[in-house]
C-alpha atoms as a PDB file:
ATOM      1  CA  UNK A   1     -15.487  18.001 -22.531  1.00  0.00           C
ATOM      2  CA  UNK A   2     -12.010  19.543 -22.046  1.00  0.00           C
ATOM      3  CA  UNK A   3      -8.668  17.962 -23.523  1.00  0.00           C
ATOM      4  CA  UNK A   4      -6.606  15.580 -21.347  1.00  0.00           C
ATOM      5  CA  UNK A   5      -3.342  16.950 -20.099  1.00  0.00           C
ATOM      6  CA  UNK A   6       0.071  15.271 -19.363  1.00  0.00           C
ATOM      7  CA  UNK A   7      -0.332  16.866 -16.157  1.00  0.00           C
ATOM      8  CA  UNK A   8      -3.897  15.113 -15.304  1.00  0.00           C
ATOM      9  CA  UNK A   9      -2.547  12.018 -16.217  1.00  0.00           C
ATOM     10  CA  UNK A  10       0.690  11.783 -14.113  1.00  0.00           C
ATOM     11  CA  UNK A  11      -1.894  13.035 -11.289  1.00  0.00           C
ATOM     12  CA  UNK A  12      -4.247   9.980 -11.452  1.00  0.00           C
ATOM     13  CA  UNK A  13      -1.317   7.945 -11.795  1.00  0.00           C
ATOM     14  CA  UNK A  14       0.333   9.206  -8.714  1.00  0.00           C
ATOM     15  CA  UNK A  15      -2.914   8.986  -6.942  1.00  0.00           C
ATOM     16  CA  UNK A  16      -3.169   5.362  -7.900  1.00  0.00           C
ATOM     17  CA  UNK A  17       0.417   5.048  -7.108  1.00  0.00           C
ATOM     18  CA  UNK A  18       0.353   6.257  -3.728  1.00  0.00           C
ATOM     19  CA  UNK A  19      -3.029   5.504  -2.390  1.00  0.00           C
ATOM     20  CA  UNK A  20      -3.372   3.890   0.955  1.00  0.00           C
ATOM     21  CA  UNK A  21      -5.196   0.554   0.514  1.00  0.00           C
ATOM     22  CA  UNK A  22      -5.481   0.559   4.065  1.00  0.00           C
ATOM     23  CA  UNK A  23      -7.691   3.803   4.108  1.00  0.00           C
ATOM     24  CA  UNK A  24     -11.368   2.844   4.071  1.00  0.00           C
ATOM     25  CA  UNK A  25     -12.444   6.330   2.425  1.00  0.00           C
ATOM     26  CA  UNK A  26      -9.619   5.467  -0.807  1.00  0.00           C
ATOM     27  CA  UNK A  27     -11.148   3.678  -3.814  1.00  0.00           C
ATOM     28  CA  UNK A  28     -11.160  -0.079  -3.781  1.00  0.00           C
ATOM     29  CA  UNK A  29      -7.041  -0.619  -5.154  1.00  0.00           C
ATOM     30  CA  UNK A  30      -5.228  -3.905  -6.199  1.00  0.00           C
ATOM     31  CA  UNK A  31      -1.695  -4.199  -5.675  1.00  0.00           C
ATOM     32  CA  UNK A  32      -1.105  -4.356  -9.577  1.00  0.00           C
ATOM     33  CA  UNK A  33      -2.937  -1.355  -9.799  1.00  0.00           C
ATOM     34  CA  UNK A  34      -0.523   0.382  -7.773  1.00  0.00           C
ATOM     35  CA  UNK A  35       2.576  -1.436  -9.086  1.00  0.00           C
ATOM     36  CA  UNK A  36       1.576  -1.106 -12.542  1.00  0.00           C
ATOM     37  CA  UNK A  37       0.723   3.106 -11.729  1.00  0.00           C
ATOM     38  CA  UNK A  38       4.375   2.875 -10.155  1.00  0.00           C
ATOM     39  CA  UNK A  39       5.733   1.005 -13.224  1.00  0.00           C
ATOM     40  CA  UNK A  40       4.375   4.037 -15.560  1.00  0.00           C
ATOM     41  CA  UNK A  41       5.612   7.002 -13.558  1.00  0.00           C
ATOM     42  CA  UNK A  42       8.758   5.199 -13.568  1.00  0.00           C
ATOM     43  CA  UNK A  43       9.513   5.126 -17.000  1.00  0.00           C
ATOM     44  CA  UNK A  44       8.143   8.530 -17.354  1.00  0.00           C
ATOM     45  CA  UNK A  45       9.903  10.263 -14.787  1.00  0.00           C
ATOM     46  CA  UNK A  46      13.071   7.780 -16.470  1.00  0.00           C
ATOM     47  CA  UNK A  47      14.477   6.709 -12.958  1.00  0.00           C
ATOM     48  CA  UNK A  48      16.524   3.841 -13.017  1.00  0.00           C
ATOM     49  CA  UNK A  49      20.711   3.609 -14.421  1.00  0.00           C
ATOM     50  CA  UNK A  50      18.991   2.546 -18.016  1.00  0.00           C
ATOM     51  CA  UNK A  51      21.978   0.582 -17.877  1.00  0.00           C
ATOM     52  CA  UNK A  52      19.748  -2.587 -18.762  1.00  0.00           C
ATOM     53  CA  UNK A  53      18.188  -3.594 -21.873  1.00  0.00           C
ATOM     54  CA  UNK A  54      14.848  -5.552 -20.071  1.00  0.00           C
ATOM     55  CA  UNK A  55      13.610  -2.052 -18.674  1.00  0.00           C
ATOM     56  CA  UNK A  56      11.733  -2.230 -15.274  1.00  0.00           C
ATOM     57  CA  UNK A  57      10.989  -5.502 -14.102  1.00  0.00           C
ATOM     58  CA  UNK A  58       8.591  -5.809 -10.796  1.00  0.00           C
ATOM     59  CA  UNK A  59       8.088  -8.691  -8.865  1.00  0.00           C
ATOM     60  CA  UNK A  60       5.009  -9.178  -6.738  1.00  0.00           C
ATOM     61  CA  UNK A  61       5.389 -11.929  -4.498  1.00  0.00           C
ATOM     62  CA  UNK A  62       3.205 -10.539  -1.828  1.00  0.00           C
ATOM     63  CA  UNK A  63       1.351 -12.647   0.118  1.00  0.00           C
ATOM     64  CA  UNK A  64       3.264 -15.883  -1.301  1.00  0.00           C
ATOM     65  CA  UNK A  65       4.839 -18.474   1.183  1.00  0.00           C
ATOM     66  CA  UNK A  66       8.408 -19.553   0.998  1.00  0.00           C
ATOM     67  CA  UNK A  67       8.922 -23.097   0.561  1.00  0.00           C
END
């Protein structure tokens, strides 16, 4: 078995990341999957003012009604 790389792992991620889950060849994908591969590459790639102390905070309200 060969070593993981940095580089393998920021691949999957982005492949996670940015996967269709529309496309009916992809990998079955839940939204936290993605959000949570997004949430990752975010801090890694450190995007973001860093202004604030609570880091990256993601909110997924998808599919919820308003009231």
């Amino acid at each position: 078995m060969q070593p993981i790389t940095p580089e393998q792992v920021l691949d999957e991620l982005a492949c996670i990341a940015f996967a269709d889950p529309r496309d009916p060849e992809a990998l079955p994908l839940k939204i936290a999957d993605k959000l949570r591969a997004l949430e990752l590459l975010y801090k890694h790639l450190g995007l973001g003012d860093g202004g604030g102390e609570e880091g990256v905070v993601i909110v997924d309200d998808v599919g919820k009604e308003e009231p």
